[in-house]
PDB file of N, CA and C in Angstrom:
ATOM      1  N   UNK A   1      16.255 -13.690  -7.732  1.00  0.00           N
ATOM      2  CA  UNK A   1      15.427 -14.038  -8.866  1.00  0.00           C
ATOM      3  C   UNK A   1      16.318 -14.514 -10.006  1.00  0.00           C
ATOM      4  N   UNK A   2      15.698 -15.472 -10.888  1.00  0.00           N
ATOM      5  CA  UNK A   2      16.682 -15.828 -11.966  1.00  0.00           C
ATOM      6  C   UNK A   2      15.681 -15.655 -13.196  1.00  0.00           C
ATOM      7  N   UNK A   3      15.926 -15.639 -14.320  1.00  0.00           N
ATOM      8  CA  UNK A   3      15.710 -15.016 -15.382  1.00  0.00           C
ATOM      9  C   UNK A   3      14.876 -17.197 -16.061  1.00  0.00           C
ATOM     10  N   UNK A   4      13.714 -16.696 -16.160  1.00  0.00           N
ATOM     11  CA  UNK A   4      12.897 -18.391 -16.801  1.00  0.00           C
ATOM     12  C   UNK A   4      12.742 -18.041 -18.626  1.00  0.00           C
ATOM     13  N   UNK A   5      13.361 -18.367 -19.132  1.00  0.00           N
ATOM     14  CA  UNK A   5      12.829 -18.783 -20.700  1.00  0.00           C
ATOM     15  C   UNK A   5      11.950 -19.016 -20.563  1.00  0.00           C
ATOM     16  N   UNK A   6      11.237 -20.169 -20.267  1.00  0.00           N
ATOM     17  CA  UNK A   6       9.720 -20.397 -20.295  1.00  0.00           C
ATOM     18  C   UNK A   6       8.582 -18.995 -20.035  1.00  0.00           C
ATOM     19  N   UNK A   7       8.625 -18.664 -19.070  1.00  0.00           N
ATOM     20  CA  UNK A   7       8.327 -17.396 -18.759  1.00  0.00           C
ATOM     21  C   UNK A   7       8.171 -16.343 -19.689  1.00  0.00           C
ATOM     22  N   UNK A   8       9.473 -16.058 -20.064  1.00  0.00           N
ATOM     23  CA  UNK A   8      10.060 -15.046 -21.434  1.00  0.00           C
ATOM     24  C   UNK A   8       8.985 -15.347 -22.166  1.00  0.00           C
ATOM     25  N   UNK A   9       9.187 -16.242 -22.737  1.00  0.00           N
ATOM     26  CA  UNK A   9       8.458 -16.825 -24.416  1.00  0.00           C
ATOM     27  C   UNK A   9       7.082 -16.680 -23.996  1.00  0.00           C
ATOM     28  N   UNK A  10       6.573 -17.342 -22.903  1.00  0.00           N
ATOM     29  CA  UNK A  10       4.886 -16.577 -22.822  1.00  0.00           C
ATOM     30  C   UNK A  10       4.708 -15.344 -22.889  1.00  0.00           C
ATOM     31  N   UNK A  11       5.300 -14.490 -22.044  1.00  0.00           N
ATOM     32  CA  UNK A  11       4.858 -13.318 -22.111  1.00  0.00           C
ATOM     33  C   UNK A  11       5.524 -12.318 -23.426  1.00  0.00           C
ATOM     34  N   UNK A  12       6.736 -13.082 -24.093  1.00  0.00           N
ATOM     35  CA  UNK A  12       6.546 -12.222 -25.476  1.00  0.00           C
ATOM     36  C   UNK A  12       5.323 -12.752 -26.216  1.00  0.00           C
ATOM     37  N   UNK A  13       5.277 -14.331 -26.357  1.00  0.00           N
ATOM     38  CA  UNK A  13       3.926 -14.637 -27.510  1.00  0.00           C
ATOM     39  C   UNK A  13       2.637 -13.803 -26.927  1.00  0.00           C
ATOM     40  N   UNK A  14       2.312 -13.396 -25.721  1.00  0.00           N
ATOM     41  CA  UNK A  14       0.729 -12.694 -25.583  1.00  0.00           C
ATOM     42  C   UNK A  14       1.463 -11.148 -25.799  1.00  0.00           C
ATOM     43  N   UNK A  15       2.427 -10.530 -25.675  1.00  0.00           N
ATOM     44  CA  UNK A  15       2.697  -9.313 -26.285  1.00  0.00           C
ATOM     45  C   UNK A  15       2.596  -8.867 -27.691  1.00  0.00           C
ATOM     46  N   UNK A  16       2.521 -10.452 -28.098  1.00  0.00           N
ATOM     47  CA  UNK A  16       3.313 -10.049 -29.576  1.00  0.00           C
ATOM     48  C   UNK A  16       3.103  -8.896 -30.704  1.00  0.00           C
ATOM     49  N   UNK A  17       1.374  -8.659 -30.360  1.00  0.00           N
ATOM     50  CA  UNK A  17       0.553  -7.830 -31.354  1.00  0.00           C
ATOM     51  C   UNK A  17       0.433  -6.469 -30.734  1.00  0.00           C
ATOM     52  N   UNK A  18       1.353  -6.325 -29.663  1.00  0.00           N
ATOM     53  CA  UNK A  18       1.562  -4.539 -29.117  1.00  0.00           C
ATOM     54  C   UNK A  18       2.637  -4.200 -29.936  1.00  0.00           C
ATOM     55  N   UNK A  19       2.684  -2.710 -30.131  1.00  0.00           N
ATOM     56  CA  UNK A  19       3.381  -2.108 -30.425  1.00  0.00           C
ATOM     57  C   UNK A  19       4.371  -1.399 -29.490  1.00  0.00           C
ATOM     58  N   UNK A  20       5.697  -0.879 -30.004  1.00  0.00           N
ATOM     59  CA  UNK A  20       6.587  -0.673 -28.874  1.00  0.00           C
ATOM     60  C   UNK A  20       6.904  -1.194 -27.402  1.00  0.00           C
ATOM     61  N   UNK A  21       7.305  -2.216 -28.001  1.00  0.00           N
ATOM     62  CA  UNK A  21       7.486  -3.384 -27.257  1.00  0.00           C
ATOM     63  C   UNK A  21       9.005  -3.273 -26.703  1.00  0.00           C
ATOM     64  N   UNK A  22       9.323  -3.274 -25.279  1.00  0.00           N
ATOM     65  CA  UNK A  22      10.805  -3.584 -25.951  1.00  0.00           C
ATOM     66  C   UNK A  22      11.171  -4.573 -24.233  1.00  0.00           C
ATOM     67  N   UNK A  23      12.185  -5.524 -24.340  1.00  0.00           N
ATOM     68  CA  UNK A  23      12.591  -6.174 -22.874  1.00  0.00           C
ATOM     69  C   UNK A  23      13.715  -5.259 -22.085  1.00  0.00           C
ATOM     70  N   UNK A  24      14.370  -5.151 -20.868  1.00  0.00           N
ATOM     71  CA  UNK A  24      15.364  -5.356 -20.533  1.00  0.00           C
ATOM     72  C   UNK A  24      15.654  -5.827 -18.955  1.00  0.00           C
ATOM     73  N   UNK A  25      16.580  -7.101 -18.823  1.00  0.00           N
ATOM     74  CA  UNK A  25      17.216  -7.800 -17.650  1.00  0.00           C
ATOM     75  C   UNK A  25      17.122  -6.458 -16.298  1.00  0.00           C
ATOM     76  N   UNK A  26      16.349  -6.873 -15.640  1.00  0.00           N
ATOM     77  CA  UNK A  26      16.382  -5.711 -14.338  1.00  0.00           C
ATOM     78  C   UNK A  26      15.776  -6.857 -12.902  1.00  0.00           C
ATOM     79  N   UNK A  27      16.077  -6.211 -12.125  1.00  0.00           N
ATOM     80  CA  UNK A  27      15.369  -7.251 -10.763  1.00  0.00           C
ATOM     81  C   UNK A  27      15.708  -8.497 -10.869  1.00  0.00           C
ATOM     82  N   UNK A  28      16.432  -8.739 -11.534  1.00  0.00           N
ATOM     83  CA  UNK A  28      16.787 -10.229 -11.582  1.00  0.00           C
ATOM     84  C   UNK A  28      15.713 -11.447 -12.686  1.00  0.00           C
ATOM     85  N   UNK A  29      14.850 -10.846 -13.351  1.00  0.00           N
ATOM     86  CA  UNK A  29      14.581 -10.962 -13.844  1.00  0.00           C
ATOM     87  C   UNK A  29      14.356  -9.988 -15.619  1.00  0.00           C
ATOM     88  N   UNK A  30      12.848  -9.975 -16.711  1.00  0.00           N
ATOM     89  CA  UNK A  30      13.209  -9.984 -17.721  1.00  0.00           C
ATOM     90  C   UNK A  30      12.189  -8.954 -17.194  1.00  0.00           C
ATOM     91  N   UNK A  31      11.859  -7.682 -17.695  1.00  0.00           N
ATOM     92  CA  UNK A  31      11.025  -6.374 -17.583  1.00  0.00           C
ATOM     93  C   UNK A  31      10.485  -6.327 -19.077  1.00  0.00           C
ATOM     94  N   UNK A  32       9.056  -6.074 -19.501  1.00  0.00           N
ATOM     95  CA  UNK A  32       8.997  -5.470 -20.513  1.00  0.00           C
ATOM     96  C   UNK A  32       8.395  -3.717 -20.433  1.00  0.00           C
ATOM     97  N   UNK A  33       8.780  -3.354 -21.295  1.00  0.00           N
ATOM     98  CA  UNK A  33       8.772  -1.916 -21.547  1.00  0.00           C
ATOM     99  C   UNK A  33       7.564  -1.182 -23.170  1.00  0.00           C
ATOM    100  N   UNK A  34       6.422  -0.584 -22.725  1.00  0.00           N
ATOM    101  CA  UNK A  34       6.015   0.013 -23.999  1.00  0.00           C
ATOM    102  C   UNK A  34       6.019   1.442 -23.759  1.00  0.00           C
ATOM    103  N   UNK A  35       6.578   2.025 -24.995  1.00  0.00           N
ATOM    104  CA  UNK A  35       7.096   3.378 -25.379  1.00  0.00           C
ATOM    105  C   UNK A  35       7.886   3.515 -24.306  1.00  0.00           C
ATOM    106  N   UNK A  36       9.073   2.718 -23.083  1.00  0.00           N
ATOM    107  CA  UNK A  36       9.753   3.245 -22.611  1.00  0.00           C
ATOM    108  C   UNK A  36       9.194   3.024 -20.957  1.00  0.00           C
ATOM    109  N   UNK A  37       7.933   2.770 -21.016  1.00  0.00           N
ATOM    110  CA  UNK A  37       6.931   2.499 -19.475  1.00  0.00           C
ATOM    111  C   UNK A  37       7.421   1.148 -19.469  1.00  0.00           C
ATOM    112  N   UNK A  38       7.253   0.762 -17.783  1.00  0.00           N
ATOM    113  CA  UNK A  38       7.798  -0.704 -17.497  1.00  0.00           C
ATOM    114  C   UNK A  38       5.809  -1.205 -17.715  1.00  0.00           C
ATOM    115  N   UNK A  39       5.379  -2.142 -18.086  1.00  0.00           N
ATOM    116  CA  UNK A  39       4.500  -2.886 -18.398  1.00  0.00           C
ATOM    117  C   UNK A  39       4.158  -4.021 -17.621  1.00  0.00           C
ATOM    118  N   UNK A  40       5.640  -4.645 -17.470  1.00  0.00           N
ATOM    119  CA  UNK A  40       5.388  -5.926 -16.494  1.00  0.00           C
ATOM    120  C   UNK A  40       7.102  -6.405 -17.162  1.00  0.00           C
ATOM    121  N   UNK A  41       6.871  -7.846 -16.329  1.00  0.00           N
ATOM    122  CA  UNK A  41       7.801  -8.969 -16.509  1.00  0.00           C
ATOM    123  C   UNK A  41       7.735 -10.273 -15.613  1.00  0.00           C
ATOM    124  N   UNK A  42       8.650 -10.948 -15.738  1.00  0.00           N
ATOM    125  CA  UNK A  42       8.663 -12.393 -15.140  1.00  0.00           C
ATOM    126  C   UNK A  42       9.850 -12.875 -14.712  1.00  0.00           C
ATOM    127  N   UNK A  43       9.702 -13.902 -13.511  1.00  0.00           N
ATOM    128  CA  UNK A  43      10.911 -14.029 -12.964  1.00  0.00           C
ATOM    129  C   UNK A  43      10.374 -15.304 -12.472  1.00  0.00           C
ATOM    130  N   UNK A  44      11.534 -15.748 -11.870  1.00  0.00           N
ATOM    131  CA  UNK A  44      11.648 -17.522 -11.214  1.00  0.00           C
ATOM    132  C   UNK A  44      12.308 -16.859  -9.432  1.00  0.00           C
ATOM    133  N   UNK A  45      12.015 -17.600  -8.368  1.00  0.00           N
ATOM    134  CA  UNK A  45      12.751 -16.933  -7.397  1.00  0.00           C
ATOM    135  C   UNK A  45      13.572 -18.555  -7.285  1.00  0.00           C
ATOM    136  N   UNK A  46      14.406 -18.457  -5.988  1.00  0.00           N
ATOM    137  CA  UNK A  46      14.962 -19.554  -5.684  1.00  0.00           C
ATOM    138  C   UNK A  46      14.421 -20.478  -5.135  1.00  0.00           C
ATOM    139  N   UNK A  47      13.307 -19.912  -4.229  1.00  0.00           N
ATOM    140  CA  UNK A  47      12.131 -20.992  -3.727  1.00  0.00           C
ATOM    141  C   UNK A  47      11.728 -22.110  -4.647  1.00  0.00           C
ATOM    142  N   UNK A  48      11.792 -21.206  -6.158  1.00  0.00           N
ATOM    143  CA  UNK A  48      10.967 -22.416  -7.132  1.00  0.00           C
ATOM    144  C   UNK A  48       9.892 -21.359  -7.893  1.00  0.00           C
ATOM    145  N   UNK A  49       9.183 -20.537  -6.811  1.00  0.00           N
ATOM    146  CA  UNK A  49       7.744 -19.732  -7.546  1.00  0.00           C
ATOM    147  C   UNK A  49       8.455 -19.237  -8.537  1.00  0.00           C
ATOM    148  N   UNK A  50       7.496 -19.270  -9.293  1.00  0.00           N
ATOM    149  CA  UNK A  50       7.496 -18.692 -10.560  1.00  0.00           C
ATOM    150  C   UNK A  50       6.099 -17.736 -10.974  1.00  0.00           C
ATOM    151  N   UNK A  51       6.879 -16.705 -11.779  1.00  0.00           N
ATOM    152  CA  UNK A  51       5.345 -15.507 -11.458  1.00  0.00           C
ATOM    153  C   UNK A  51       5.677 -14.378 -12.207  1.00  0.00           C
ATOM    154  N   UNK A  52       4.318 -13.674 -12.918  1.00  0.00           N
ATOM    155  CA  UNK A  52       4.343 -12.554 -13.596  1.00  0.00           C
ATOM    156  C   UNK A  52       4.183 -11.585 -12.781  1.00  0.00           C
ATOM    157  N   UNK A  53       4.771  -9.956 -13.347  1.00  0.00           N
ATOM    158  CA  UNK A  53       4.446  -8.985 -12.447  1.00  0.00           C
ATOM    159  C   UNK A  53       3.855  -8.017 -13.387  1.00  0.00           C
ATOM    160  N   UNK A  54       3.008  -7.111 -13.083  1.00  0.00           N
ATOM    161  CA  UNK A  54       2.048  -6.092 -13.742  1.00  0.00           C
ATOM    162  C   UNK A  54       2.009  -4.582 -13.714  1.00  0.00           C
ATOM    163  N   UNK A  55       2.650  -4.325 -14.156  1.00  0.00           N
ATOM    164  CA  UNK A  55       1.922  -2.636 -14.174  1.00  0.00           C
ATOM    165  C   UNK A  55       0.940  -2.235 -14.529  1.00  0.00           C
ATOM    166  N   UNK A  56       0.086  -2.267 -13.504  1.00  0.00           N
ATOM    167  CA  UNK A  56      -1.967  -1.994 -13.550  1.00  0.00           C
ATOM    168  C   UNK A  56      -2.304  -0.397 -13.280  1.00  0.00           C
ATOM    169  N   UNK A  57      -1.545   0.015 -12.529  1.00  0.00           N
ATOM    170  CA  UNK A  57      -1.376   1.682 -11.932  1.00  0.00           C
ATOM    171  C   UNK A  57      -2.214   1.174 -10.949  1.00  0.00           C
ATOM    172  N   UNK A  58      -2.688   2.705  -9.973  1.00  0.00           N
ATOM    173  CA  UNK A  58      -3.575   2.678  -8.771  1.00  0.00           C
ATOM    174  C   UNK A  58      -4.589   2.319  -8.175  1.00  0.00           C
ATOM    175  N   UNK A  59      -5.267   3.543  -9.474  1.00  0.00           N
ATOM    176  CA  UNK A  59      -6.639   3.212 -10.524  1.00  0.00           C
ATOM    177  C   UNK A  59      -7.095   1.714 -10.324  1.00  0.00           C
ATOM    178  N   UNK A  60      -6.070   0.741 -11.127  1.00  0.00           N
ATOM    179  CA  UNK A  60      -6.894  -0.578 -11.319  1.00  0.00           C
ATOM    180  C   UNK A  60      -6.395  -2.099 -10.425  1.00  0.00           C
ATOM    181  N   UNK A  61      -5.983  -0.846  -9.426  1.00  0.00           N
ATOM    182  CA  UNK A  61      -4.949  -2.146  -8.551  1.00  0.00           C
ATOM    183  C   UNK A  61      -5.926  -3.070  -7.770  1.00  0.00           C
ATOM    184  N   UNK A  62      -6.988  -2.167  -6.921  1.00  0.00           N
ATOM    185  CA  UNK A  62      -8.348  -3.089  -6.563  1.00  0.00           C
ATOM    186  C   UNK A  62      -8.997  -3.971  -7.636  1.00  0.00           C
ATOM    187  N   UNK A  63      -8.976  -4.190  -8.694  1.00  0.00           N
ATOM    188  CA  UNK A  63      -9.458  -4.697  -9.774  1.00  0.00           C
ATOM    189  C   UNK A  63      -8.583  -5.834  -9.895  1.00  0.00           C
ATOM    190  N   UNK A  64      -7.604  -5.473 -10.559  1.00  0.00           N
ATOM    191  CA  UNK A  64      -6.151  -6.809 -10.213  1.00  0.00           C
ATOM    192  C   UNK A  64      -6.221  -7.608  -9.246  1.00  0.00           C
ATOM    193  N   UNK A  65      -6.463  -6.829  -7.684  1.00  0.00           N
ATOM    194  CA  UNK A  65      -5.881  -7.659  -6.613  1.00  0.00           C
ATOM    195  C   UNK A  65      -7.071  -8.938  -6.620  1.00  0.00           C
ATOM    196  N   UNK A  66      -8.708  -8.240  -7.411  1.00  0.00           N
ATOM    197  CA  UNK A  66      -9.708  -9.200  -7.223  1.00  0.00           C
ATOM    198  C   UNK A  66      -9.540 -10.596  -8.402  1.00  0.00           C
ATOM    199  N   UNK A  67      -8.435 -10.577  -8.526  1.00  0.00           N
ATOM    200  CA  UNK A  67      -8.677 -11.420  -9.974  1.00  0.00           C
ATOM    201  C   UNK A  67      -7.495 -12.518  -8.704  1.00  0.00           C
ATOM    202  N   UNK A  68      -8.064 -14.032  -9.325  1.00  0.00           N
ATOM    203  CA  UNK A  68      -7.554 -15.235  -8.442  1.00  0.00           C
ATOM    204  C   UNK A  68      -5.808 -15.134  -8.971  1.00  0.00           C
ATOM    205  N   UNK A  69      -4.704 -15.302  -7.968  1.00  0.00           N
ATOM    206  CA  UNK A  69      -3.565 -15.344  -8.004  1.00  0.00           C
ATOM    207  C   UNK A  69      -2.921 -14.382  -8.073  1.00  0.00           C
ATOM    208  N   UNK A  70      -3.440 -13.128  -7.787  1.00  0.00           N
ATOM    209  CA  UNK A  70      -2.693 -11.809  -7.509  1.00  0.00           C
ATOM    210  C   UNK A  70      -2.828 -11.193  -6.193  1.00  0.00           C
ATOM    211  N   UNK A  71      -1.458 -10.516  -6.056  1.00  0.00           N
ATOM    212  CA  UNK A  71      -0.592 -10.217  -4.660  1.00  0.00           C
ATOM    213  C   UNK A  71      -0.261  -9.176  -5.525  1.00  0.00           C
ATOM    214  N   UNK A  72      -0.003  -8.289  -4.327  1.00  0.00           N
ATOM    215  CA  UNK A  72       0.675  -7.107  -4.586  1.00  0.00           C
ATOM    216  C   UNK A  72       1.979  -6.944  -4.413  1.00  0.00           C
ATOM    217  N   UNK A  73       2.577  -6.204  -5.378  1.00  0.00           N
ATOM    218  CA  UNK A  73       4.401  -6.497  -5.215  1.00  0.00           C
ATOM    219  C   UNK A  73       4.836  -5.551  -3.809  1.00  0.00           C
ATOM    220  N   UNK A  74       5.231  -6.296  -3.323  1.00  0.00           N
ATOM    221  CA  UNK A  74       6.157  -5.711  -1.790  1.00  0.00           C
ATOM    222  C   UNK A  74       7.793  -6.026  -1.485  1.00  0.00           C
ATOM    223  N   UNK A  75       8.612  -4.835  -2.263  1.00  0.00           N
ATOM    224  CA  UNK A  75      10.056  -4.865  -2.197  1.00  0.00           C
ATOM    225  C   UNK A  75      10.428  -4.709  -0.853  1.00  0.00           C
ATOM    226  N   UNK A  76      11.318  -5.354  -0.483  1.00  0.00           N
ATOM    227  CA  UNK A  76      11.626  -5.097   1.300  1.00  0.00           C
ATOM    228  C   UNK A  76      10.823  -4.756   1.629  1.00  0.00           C
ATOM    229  N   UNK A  77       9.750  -3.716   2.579  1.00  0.00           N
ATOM    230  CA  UNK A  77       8.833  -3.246   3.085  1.00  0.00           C
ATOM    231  C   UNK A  77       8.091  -2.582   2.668  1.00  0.00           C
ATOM    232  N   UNK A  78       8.657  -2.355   1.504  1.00  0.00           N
ATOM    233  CA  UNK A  78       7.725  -0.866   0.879  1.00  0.00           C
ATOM    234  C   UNK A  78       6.857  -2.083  -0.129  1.00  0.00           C
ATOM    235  N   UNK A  79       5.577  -1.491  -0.543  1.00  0.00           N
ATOM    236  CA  UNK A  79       4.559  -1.952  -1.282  1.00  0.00           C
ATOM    237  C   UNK A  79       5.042  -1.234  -2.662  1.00  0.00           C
ATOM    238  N   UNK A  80       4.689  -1.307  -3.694  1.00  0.00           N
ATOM    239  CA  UNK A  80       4.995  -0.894  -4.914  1.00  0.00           C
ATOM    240  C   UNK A  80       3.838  -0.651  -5.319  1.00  0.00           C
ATOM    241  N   UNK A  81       2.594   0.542  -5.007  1.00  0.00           N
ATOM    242  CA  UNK A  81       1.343   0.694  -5.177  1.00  0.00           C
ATOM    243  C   UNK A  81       1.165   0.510  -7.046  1.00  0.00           C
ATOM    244  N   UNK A  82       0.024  -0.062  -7.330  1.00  0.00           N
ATOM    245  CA  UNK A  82      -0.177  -0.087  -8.911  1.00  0.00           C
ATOM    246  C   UNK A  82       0.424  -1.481  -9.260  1.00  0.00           C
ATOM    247  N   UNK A  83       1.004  -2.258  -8.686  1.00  0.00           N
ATOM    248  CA  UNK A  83       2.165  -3.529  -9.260  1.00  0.00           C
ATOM    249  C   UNK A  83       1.389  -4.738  -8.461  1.00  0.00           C
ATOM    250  N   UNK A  84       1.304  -5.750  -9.479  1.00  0.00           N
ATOM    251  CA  UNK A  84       1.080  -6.524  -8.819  1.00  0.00           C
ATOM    252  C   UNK A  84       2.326  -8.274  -9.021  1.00  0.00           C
ATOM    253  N   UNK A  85       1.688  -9.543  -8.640  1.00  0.00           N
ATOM    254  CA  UNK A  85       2.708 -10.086  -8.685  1.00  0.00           C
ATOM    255  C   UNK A  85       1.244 -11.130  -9.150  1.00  0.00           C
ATOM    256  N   UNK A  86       1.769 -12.046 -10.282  1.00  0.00           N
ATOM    257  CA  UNK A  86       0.559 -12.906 -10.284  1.00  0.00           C
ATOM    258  C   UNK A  86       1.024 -14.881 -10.872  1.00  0.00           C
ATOM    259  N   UNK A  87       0.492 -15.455  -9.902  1.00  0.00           N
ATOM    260  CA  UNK A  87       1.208 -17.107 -10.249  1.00  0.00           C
ATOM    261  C   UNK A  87       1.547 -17.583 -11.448  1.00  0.00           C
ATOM    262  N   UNK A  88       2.363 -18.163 -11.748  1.00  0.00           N
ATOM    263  CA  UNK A  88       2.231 -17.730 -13.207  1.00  0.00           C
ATOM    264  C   UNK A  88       1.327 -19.616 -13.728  1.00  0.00           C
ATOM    265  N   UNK A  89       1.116 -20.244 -12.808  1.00  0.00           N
ATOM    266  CA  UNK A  89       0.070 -21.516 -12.781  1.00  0.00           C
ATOM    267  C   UNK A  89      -1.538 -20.994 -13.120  1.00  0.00           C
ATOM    268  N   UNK A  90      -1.393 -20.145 -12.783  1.00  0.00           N
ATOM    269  CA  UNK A  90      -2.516 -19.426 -12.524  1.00  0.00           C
ATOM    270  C   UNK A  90      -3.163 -18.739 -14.348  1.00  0.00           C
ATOM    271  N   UNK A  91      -1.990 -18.702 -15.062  1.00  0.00           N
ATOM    272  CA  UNK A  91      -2.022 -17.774 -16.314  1.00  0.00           C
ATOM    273  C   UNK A  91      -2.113 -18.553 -17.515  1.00  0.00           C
ATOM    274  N   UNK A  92      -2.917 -19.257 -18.210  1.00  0.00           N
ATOM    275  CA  UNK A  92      -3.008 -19.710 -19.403  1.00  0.00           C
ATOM    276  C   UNK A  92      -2.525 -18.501 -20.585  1.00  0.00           C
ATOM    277  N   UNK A  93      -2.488 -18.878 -21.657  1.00  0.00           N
ATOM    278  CA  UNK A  93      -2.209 -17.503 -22.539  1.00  0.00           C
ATOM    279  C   UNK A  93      -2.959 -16.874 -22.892  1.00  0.00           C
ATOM    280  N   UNK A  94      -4.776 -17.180 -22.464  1.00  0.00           N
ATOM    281  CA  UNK A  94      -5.835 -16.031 -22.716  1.00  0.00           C
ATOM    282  C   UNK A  94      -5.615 -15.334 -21.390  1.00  0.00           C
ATOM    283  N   UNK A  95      -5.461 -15.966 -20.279  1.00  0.00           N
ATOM    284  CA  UNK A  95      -5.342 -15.232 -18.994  1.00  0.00           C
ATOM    285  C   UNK A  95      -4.105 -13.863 -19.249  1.00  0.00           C
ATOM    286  N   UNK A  96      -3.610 -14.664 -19.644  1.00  0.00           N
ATOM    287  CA  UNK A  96      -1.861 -14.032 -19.632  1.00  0.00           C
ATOM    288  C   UNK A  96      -1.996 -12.390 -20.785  1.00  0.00           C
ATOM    289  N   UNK A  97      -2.659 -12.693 -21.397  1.00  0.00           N
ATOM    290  CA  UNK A  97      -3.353 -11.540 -22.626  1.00  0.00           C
ATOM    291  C   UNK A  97      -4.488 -10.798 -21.563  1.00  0.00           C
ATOM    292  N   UNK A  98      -5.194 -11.297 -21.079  1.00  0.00           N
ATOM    293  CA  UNK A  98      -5.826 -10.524 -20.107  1.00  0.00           C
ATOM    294  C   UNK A  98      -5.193  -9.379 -19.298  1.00  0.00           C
ATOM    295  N   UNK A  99      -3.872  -9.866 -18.129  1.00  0.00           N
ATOM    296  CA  UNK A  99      -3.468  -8.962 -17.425  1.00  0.00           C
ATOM    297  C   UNK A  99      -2.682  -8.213 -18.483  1.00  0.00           C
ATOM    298  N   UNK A 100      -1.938  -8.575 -19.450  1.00  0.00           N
ATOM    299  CA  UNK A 100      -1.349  -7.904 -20.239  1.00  0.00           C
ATOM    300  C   UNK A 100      -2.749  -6.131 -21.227  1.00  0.00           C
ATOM    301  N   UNK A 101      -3.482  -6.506 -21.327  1.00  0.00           N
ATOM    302  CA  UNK A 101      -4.255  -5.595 -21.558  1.00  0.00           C
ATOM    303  C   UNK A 101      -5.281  -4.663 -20.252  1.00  0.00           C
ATOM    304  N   UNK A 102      -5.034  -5.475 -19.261  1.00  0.00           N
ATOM    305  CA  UNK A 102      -5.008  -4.541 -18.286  1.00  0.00           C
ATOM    306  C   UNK A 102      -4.028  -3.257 -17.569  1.00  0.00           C
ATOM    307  N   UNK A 103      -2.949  -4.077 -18.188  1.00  0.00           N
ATOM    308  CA  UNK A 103      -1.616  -2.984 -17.831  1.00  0.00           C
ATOM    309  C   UNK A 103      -1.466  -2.131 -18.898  1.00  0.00           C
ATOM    310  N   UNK A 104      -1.739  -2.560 -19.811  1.00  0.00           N
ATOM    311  CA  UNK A 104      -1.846  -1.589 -21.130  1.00  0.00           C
ATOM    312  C   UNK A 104      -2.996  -0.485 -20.988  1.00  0.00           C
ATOM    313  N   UNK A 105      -4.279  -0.820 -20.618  1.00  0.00           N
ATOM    314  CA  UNK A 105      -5.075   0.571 -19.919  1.00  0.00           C
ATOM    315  C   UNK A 105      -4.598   1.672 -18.871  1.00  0.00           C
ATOM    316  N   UNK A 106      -3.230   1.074 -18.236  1.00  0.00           N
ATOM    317  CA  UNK A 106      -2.662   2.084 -17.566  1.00  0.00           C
ATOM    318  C   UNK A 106      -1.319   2.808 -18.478  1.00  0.00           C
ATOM    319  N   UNK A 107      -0.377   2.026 -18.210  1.00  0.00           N
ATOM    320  CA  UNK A 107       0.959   2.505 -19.560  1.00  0.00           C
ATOM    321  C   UNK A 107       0.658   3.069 -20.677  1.00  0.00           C
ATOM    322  N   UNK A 108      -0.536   2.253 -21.439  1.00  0.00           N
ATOM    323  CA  UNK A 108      -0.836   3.032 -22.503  1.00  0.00           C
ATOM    324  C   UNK A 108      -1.075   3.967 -22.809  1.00  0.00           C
ATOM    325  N   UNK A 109      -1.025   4.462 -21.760  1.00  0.00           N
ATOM    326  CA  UNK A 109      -2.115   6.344 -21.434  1.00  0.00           C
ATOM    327  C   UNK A 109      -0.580   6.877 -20.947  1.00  0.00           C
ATOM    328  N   UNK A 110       0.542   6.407 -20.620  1.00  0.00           N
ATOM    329  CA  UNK A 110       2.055   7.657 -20.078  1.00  0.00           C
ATOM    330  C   UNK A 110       2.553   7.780 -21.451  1.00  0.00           C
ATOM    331  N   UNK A 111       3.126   8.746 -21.140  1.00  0.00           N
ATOM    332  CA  UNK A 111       3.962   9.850 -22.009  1.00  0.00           C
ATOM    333  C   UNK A 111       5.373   8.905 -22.465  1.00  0.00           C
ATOM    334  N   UNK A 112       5.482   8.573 -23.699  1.00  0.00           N
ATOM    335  CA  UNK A 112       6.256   7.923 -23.987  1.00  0.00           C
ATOM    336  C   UNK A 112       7.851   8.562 -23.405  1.00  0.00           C
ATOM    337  N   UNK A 113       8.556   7.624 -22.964  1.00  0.00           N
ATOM    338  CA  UNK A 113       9.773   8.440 -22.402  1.00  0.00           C
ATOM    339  C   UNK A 113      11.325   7.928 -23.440  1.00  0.00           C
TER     340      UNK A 113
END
C-alpha cells in the first residue's frame, strides 16, 4: 500500500468537524484515530485501487456491507470482523461523511485510550 494525498485531504475535509481527531502512517497507509480508537483510513495499493477503510464494529457491519462498494477487510486470511474496505470512486464527500458517521456510532461509544 502507498500512502495517496488525495485520499488524505478527503478524508481529513469530511472529518474536519469531529473532535479528537488524530492520523498516524500504519498498514502502509494513513489511519485515523478518535480519542485514540482507529476510525478508519485510506490507502492506494499497487494495483492502482484506491479505497477507504472503516471502523463500523460488528453491530453495523451487515449494514455497511449493504451499502454499494463495500467489502469487508480480509488481511491474509483472517477477516477483520467490524472493518470494512470501501471504493473510494464510489465516495463523493456527502458519501464519504456518511461512512465516516457510521464509524463514529461505533468508536464513539469506546473508552478513550
Amino acid at each position: 500500500m502507498a500512502l495517496d494525498e488525495d485520499l488524505i485531504s478527503r478524508m481529513r475535509a469530511a472529518a474536519k468537524n469531529l473532535t479528537g481527531i488524530t492520523e498516524n502512517q500504519m498498514m502502509g497507509g494513513i489511519c485515523f484515530f478518535h480519542n485514540g480508537n482507529m476510525l478508519g483510513g485510506c490507502s492506494a495499493q499497487k494495483t492502482g485501487e484506491r479505497q477507504f477503510m472503516f471502523r463500523v464494529g460488528k453491530d453495523n457491519e451487515e449494514t455497511a456491507l449493504s451499502r454499494a462498494g463495500a467489502i469487508p477487510v480480509i488481511l491474509g486470511k483472517r477477516k477483520m470482523g467490524g472493518m470494512v474496505f470501501v471504493d473510494e470512486k464510489l465516495c463523493d464527500q456527502n458519501t464519504l461523511k456518511s461512512w465516516l458517521d457510521l464509524a463514529m456510532d461505533f468508536v464513539g461509544e469506546l473508552p478513550a485510550k
